[in-house]
Protein backbone atom coordinates (compact mmCIF):
# COMPACT_ATOMS: atom_id res chain seq x y z
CA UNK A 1 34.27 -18.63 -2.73
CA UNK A 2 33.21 -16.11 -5.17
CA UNK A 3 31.99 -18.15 -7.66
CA UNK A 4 29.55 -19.66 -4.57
CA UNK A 5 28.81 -15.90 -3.52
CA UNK A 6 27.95 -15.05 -7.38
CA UNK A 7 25.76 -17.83 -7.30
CA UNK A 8 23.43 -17.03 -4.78
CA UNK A 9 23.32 -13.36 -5.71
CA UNK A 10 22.22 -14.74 -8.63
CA UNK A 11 19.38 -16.90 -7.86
CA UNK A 12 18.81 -14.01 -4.90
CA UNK A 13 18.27 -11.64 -7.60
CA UNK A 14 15.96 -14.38 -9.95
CA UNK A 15 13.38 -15.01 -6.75
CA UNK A 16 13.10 -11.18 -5.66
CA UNK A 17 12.54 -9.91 -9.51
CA UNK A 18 9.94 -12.64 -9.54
CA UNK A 19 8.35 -11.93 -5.84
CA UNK A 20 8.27 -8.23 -7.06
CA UNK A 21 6.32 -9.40 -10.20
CA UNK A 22 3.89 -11.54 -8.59
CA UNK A 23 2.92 -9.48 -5.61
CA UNK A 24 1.81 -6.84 -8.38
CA UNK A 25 -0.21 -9.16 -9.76
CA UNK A 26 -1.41 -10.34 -6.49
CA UNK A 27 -1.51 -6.90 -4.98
CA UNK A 28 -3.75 -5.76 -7.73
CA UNK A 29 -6.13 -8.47 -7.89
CA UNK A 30 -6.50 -7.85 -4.16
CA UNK A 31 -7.33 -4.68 -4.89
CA UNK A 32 -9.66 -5.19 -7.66
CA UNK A 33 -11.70 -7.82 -5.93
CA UNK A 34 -11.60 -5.29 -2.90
CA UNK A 35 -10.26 -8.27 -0.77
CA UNK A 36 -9.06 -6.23 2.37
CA UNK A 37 -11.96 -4.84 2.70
CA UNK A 38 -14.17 -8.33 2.18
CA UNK A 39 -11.50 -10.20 4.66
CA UNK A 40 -12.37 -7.11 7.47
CA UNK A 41 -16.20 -7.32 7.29
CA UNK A 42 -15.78 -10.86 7.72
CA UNK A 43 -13.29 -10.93 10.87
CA UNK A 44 -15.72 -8.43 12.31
CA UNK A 45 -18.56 -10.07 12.30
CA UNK A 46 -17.06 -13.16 13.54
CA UNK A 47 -15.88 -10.69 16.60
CA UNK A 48 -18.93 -9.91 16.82
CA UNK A 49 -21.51 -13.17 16.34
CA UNK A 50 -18.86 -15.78 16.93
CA UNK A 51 -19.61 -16.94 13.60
CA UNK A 52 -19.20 -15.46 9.82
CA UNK A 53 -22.63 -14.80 9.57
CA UNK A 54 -26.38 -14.63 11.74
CA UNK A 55 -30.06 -14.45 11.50
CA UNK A 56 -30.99 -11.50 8.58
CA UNK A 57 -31.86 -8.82 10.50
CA UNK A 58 -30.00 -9.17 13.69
CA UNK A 59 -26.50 -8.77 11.57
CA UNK A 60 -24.37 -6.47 14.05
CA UNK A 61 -21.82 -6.08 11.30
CA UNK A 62 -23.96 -4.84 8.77
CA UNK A 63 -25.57 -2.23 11.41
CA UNK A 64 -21.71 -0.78 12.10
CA UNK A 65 -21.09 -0.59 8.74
CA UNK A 66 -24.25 1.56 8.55
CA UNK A 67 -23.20 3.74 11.58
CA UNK A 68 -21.64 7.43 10.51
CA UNK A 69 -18.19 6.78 11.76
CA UNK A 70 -17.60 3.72 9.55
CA UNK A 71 -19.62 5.42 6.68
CA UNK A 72 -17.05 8.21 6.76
CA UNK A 73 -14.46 5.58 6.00
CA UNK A 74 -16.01 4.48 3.16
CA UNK A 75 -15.22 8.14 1.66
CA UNK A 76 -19.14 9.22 -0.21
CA UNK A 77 -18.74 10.04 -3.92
CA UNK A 78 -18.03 13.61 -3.92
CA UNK A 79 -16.63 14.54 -7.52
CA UNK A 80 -17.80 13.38 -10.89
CA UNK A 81 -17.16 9.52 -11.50
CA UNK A 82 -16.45 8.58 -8.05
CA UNK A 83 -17.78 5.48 -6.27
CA UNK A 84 -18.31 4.29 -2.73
CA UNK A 85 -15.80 1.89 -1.51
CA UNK A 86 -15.50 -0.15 2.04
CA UNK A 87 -13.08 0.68 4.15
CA UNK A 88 -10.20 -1.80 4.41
CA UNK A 89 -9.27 -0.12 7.83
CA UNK A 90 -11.02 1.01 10.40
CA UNK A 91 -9.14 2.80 13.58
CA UNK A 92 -9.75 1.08 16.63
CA UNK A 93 -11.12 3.81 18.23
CA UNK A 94 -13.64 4.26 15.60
CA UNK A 95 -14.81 1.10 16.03
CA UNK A 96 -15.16 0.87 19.57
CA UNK A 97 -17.11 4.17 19.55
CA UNK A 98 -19.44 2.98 17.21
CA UNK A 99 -20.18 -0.25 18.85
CA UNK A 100 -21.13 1.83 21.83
CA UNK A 101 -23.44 3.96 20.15
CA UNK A 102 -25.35 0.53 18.82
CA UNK A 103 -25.21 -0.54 22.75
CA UNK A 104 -26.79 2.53 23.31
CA UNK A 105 -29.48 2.52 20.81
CA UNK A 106 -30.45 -1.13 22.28
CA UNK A 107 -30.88 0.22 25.23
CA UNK A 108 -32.92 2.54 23.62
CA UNK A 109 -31.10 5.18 25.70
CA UNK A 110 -31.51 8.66 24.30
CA UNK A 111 -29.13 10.27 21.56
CA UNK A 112 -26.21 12.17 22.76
CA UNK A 113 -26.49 10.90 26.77
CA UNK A 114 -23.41 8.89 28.08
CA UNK A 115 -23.76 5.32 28.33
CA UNK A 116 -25.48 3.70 31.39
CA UNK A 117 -22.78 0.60 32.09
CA UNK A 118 -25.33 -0.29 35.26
CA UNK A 119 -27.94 -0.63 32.45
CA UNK A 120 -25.33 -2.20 30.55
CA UNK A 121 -24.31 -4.99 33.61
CA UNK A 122 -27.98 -5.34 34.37
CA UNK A 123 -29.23 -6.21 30.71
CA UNK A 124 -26.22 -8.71 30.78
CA UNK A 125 -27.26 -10.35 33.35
CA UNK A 126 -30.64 -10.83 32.51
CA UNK A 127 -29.66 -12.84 29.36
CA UNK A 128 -32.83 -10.71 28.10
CA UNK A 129 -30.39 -8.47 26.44
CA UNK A 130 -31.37 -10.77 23.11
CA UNK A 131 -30.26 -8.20 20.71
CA UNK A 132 -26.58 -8.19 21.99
CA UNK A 133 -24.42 -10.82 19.44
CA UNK A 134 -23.09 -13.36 21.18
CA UNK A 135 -19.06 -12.39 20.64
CA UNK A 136 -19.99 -8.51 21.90
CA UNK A 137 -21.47 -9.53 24.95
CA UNK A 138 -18.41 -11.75 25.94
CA UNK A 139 -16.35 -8.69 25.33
CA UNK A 140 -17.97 -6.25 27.43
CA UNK A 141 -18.00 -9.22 29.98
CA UNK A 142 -14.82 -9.67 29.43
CA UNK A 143 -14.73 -5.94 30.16
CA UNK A 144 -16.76 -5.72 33.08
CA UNK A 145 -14.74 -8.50 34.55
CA UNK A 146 -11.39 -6.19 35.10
CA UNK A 147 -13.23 -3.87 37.26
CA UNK A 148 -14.05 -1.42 34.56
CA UNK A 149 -16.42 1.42 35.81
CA UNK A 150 -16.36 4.36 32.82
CA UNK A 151 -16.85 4.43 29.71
CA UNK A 152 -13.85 5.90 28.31
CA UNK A 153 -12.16 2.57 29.98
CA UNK A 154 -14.83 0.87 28.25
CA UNK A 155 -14.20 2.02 24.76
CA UNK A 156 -10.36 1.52 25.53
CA UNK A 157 -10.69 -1.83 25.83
CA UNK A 158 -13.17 -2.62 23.39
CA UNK A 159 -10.26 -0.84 21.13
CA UNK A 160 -7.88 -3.27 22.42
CA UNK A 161 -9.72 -6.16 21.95
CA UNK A 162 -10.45 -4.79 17.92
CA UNK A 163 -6.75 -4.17 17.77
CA UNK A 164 -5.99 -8.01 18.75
CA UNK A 165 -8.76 -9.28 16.53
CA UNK A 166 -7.15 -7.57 13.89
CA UNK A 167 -3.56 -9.03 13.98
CA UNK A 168 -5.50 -12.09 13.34
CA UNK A 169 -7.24 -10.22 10.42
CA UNK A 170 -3.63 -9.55 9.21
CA UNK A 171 -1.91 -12.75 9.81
CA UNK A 172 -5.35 -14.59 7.36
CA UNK A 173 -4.48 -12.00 5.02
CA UNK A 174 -0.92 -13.05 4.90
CA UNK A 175 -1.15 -16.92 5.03
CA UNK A 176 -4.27 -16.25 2.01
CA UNK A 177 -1.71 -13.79 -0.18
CA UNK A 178 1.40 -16.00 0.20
CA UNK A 179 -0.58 -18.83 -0.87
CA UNK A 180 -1.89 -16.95 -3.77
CA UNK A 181 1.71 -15.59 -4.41
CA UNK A 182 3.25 -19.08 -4.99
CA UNK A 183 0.29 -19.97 -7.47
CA UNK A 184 1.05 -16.61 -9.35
CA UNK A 185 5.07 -16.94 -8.91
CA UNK A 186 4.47 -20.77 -10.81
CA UNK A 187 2.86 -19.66 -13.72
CA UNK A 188 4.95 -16.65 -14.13
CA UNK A 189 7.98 -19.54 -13.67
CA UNK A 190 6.14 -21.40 -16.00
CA UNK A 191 5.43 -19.05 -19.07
CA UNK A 192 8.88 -17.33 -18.89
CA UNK A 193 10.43 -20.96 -17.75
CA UNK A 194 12.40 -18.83 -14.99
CA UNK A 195 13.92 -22.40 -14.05
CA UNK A 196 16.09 -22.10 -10.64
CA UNK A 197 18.38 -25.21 -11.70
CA UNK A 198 18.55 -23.86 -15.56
CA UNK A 199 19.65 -20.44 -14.32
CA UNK A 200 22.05 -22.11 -11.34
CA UNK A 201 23.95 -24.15 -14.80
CA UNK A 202 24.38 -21.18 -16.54
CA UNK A 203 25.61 -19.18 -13.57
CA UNK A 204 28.21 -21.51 -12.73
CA UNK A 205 29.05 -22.13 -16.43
CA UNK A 206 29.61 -18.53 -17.51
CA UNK A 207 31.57 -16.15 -15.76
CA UNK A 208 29.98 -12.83 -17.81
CA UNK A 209 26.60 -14.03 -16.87
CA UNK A 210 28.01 -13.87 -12.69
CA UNK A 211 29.79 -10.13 -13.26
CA UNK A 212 26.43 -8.89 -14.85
CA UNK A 213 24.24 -10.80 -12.37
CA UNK A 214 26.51 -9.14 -9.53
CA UNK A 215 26.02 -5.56 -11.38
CA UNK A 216 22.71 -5.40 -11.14
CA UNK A 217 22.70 -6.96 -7.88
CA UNK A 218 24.26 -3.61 -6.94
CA UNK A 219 21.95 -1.69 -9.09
CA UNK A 220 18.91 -3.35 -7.07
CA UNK A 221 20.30 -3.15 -3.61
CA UNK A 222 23.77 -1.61 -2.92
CA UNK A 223 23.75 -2.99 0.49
CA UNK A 224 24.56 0.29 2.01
CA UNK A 225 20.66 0.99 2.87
CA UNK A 226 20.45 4.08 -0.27
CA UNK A 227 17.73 2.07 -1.59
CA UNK A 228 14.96 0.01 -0.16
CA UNK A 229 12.68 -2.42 -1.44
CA UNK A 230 9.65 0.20 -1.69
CA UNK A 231 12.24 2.00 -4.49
CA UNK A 232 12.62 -1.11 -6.87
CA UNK A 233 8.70 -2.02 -6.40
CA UNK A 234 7.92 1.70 -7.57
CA UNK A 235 10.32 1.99 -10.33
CA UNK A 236 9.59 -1.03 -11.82
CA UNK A 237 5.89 -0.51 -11.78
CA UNK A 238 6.29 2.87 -13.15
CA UNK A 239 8.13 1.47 -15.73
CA UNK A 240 5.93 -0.98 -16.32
CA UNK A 241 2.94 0.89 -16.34
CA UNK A 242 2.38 4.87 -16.22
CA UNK A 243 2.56 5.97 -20.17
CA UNK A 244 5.85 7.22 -20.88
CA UNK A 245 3.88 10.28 -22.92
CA UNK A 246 2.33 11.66 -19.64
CA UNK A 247 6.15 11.10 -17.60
CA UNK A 248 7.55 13.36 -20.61
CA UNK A 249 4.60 15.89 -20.91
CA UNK A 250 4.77 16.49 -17.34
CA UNK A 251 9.08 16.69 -17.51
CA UNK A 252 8.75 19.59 -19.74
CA UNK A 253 6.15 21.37 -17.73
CA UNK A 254 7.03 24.77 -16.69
CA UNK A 255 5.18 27.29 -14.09
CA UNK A 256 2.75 29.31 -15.94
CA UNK A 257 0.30 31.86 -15.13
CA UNK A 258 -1.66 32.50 -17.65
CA UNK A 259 -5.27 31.04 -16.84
CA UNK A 260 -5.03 28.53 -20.15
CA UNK A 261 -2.02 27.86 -20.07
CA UNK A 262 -1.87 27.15 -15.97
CA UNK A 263 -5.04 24.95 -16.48
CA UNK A 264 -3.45 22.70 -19.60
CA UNK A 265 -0.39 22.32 -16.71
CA UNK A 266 -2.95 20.94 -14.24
CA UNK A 267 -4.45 18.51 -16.66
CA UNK A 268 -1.08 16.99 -17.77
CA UNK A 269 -0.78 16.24 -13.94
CA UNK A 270 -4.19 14.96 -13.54
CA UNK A 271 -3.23 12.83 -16.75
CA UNK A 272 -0.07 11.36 -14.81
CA UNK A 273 -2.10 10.73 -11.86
CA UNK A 274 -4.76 8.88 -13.41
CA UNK A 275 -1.86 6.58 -14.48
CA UNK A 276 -0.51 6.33 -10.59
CA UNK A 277 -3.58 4.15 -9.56
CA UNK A 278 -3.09 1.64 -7.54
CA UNK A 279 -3.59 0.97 -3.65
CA UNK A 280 -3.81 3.72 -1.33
CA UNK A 281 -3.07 0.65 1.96
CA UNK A 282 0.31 0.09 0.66
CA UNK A 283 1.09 3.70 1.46
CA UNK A 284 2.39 4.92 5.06
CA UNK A 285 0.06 6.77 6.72
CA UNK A 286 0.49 9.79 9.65
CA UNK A 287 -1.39 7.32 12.13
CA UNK A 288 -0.20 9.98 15.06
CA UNK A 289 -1.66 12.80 13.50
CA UNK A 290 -4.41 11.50 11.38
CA UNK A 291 -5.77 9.34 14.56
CA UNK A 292 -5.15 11.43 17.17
CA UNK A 293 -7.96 11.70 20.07
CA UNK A 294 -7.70 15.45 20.44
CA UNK A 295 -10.02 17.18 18.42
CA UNK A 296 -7.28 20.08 18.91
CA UNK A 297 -4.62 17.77 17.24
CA UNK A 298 -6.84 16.69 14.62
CA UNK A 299 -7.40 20.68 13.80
CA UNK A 300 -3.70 20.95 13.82
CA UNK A 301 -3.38 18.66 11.60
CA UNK A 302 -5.91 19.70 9.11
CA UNK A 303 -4.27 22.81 8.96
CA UNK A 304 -0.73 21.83 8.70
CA UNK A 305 -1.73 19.65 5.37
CA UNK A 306 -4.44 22.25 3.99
CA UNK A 307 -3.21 25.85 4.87
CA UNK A 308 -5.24 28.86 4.78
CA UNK A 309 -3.96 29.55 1.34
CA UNK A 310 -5.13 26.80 -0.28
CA UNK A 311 -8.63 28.13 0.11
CA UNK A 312 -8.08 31.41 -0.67
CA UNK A 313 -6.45 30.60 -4.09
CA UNK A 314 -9.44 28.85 -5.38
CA UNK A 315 -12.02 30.06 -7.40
CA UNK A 316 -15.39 30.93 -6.19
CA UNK A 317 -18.52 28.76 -6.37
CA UNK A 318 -19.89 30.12 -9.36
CA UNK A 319 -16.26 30.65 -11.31
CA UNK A 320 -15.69 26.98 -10.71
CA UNK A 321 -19.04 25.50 -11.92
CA UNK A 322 -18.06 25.44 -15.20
CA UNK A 323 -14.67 24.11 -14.79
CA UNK A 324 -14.05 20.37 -16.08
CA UNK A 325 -12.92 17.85 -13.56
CA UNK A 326 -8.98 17.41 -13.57
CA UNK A 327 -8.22 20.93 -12.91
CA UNK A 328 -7.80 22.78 -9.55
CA UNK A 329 -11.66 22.53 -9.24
CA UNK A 330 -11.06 19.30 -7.98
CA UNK A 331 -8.92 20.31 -4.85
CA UNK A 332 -11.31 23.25 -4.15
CA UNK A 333 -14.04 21.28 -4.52
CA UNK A 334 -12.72 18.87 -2.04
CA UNK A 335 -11.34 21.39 0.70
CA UNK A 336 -14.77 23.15 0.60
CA UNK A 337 -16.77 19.65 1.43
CA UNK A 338 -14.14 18.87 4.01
CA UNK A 339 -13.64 22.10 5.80
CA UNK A 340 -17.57 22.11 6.82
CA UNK A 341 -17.87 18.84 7.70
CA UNK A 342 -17.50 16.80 11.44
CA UNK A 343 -14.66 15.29 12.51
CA UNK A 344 -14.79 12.18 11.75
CA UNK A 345 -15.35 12.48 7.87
CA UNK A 346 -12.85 14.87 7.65
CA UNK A 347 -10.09 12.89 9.29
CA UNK A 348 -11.61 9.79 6.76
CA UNK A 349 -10.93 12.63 4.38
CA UNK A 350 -7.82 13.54 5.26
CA UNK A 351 -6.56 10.17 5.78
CA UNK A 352 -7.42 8.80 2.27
CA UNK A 353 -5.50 12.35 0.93
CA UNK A 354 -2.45 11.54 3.41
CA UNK A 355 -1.91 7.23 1.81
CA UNK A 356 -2.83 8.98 -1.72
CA UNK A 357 -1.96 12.02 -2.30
CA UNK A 358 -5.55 12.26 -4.79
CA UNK A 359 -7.39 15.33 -3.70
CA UNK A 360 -10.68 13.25 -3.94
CA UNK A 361 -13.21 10.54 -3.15
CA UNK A 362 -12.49 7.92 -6.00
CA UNK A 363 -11.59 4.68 -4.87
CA UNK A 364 -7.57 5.95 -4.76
CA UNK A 365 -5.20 3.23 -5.45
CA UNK A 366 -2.16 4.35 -5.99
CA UNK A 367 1.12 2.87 -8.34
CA UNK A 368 3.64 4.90 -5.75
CA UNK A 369 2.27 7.21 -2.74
CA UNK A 370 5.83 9.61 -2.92
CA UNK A 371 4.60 10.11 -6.88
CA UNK A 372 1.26 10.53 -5.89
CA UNK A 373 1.88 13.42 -3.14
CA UNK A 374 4.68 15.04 -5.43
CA UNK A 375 1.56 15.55 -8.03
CA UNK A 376 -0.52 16.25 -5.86
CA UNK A 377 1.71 19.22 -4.12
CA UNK A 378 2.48 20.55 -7.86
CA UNK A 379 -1.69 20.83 -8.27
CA UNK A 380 -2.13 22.59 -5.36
CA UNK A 381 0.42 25.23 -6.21
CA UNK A 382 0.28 25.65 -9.64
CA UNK A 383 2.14 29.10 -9.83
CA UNK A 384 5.20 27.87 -7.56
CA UNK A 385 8.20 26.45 -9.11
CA UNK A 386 9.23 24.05 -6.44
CA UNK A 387 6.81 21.74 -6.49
CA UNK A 388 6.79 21.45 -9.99
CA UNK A 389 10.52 20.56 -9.79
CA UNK A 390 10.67 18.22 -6.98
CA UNK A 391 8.30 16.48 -9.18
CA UNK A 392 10.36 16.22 -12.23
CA UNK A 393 13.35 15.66 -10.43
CA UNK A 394 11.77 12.40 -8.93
CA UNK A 395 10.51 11.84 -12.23
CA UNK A 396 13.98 11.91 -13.82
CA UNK A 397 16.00 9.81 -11.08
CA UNK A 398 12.90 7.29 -11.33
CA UNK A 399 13.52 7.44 -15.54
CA UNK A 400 17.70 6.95 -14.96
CA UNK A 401 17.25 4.34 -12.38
CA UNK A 402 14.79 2.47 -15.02
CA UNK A 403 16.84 2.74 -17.92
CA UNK A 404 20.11 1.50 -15.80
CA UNK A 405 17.78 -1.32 -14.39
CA UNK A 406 16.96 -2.14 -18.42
CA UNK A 407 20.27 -1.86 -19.41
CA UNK A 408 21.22 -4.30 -17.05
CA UNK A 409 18.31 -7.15 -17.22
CA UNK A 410 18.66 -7.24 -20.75
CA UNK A 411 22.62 -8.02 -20.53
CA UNK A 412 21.62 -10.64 -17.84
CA UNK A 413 18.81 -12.04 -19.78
CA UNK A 414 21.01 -12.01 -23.14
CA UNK A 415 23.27 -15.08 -21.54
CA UNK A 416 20.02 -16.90 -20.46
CA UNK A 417 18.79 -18.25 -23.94
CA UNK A 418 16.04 -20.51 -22.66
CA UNK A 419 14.19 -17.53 -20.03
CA UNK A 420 12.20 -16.61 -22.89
CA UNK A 421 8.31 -17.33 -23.70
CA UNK A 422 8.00 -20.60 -22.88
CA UNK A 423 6.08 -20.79 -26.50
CA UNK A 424 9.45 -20.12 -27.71
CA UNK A 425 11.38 -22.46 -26.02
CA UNK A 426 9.23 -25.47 -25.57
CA UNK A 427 10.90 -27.86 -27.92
CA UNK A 428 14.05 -26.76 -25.95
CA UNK A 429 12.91 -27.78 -22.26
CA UNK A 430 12.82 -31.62 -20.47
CA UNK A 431 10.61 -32.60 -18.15
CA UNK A 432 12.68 -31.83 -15.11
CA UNK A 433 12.02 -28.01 -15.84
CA UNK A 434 8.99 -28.52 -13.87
CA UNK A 435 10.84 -29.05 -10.40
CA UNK A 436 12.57 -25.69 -11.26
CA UNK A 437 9.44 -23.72 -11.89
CA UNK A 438 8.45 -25.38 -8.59
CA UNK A 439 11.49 -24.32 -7.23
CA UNK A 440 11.44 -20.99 -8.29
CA UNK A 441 7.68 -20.31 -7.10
CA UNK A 442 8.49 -21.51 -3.75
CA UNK A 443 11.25 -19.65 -3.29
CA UNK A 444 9.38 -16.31 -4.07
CA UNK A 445 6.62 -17.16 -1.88
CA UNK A 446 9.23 -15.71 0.69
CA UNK A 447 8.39 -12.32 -0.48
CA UNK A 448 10.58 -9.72 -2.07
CA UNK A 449 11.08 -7.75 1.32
CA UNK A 450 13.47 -11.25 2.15
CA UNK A 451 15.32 -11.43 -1.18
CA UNK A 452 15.83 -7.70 -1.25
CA UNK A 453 17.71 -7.76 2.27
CA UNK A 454 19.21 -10.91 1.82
CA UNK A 455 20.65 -9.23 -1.63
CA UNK A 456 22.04 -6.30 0.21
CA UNK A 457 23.67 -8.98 2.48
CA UNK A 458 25.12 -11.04 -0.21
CA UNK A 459 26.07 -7.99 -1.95
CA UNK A 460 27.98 -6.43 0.98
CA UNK A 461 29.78 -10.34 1.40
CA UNK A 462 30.78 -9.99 -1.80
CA UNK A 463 31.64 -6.72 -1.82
CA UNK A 464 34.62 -7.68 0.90
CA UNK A 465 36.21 -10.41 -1.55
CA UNK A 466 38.62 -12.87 -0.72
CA UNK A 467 41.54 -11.64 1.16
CA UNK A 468 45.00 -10.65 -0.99
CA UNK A 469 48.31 -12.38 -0.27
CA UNK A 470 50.49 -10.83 1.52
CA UNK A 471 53.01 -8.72 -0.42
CA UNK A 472 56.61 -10.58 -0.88
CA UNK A 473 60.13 -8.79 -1.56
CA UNK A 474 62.08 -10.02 -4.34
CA UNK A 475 64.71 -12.27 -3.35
CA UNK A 476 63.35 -12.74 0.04
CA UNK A 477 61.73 -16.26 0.83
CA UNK A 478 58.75 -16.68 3.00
């Protein structure tokens, strides 16, 4: 039974380590090809013109994207070296409040007045309403048709609708990724010949190879919910990719307060967080706060993110202008622009800060959001000590937990002679390696959130073991 259990954990472990790798791969070429953001232009304008595309001109997609509330989202260049990016989500709420400002404006209604829904209804029914897409006028239809008779229940339900459009959006991204994750998982099988039957032989042949399979098993996922899947994603691309030089410049930091010395602090951290790009939509974001309706909340929350002391402590205007990007300029910079503008860009704003942690408008893709907010806290109080240290404590569990990780794969991958370069082992393999690669690439298109609690599972099962015999006393016979 334990041999069985040691088994699975093993090929358990095998398919998450190479779901983790592939989704980074995947992940970033999402990101790099700006994918999201493609896939949501494209599901909106088929919600809007029943089709992926119209007649040049009369594109109702391209006029939302245009609209203030959507350019907000796509967070204008503000420092040095920043670019404009589309949004790759859009609040329902936003959306439905722009659509009804277009509405408006082809009803040639004034700026600023309410909506006219009888206006609306009429031009419907007239069918001389030509500049309405085809999908948005079956939605306020749609609309009309369930008695609606203001136009806060308007945009409500325009929201919904969005919101349902959208889980399609995000079940096309899904089925496209997995697809995509099972090409990538293949040829990662493929060049390290991560072979599911090779690696099932050797686990059932070798009984060191099992106890350190089950070790790091444990390592990965104790099964008593201390670590989650977001942990071993982070740590191992950390590991794999911020520069060790900038994780050890910024260790031995300490709080200074001299001018020079506080600003060569500041750009060790910017260095660090320069090397914590990655995707700012993998990130959780404060949807309640961040979203809220109530431009009361929204000040609230503004304020409980960006206190009063943040602005005080930077320099002025014309201290600052000579300051080179990296240092606190940046954050002043940035709290200045924000702090006088409208609503919406500032919860855009605030929102890209919140899934980042960068104080700025680059396109912000981000390695590990936790990292990226524990920098970003330590820039924006440069003369406190606790940021500073929750930083380098995080810094140092990340740097045990990768070493111990290490340690382990490298015992593990010591007993697996043949899951090396495939370069290096080609006169090794037979044909029927092939149908293990497959195997394996399959297998990970499940996703490392599914290996990583089936681990813990398997890991708790074998953490019970096979019940002992009962205890006999000598000379007695059972």
């Amino acid at each position: 039974m334990e041999n069985l259990l040691d088994l699975l954990i093993g090929l358990a472990l095998l398919y998450l380590l190479t779901a983790v790798a592939a989704s980074f791969i995947v992940e970033f070429g999402a990101s790099w090809t700006n994918l999201r953001a493609t896939g949501l232009k494209r599901f909106i304008t088929r919600l809007l013109h029943k089709a992926e595309s119209s007649q040049p001109g009369t594109d109702w997609g391209d006029k939302l994207y245009q609209h203030g509330l959507i350019q907000a989202l796509h967070s204008p260049p503000v420092l040095l070296g920043s670019t404009v990016s589309a949004p790759s989500y859009i609040p329902s709420q936003t959306y439905a409040s722009a659509i009804l400002d277009l509405v408006r404006d082809a009803l040639k209604q004034d700026k600023g007045q309410p909506l006219d829904l009888t206006k609306v209804q009429d031009k419907l029914k007239d069918a001389g309403f030509k500049d309405l897409p085809p999908g948005l006028a079956d939605s306020l239809n749609s609309a009309f048709s369930k008695g609606i008779n203001s136009v806060q229940a308007l945009e409500k339900e325009l929201a919904g609708q969005f919101d349902a459009a959208m889980e399609r959006a995000s079940g096309w991204y899904k089925r496209a990724t997995q697809g995509i994750l099972i090409g990538v998982a293949f040829a990662l099988a493929l060049c390290f010949n991560l072979d599911t039957f090779y690696v099932a032989k050797r686990l059932l042949q070798d009984e060191a190879l099992r106890s350190d399979a089950v070790g790091m098993a444990r390592l990965v996922n104790p099964g008593d919910g201390s670590r989650s899947v977001d942990d071993l994603t982070a740590a191992l691309r950390i590991r794999t990719t911020i520069l060790d030089k900038n994780v050890d410049a910024v260790t031995a930091l300490k709080v200074e307060k001299e001018a020079a010395a506080r600003s060569t602090n500041l750009a060790a951290l910017q260095r660090l967080q320069a090397d914590n790009y990655f995707d700012p939509h993998q990130a959780r974001m404060d949807h309640q706060l961040l979203t809220a309706s109530d431009p009361q909340k929204r000040s609230e929350a503004f304020a409980a993110l960006f206190p009063p002391a943040d602005m005080n402590a930077c320099p002025s205007s014309t201290s600052s202008a000579g300051t080179e990007p990296g240092t606190e300029a940046n954050l002043c910079e940035w709290l200045r622009y924000i702090s006088g503008t409208k609503d919406a860009v500032r919860e855009a704003a605030i929102l890209k800060f919140s899934a980042t942690g960068i104080p700025s408008s680059l396109p912000a893709r981000v390695l590990s959001p936790q990292l990226a907010r524990l920098i970003a806290a330590a820039i924006r109080a440069p003369d406190t000590e606790a940021p500073l240290k929750a930083l380098q404590d995080y810094l140092k569990r990340n740097a045990e937990y990768s070493k111990k990780l290490d340690a382990s794969l490298i015992a593990t991958l010591s007993r697996l002679p043949k899951v090396a370069w495939i370069g290096d082992v080609w006169s090794q393999l037979e044909w029927t390696a092939l149908f293990g690669w497959l195997a394996t690439a399959l297998m990970a298109g499940f996703g490392a959130p599914f290996w990583f609690e089936l681990l813990g599972k398997l890991v708790n099962l074998r953490g019970v073991g096979i019940k002992p015999a009962p205890a006999t006393t000598p000379g007695v016979k059972t």
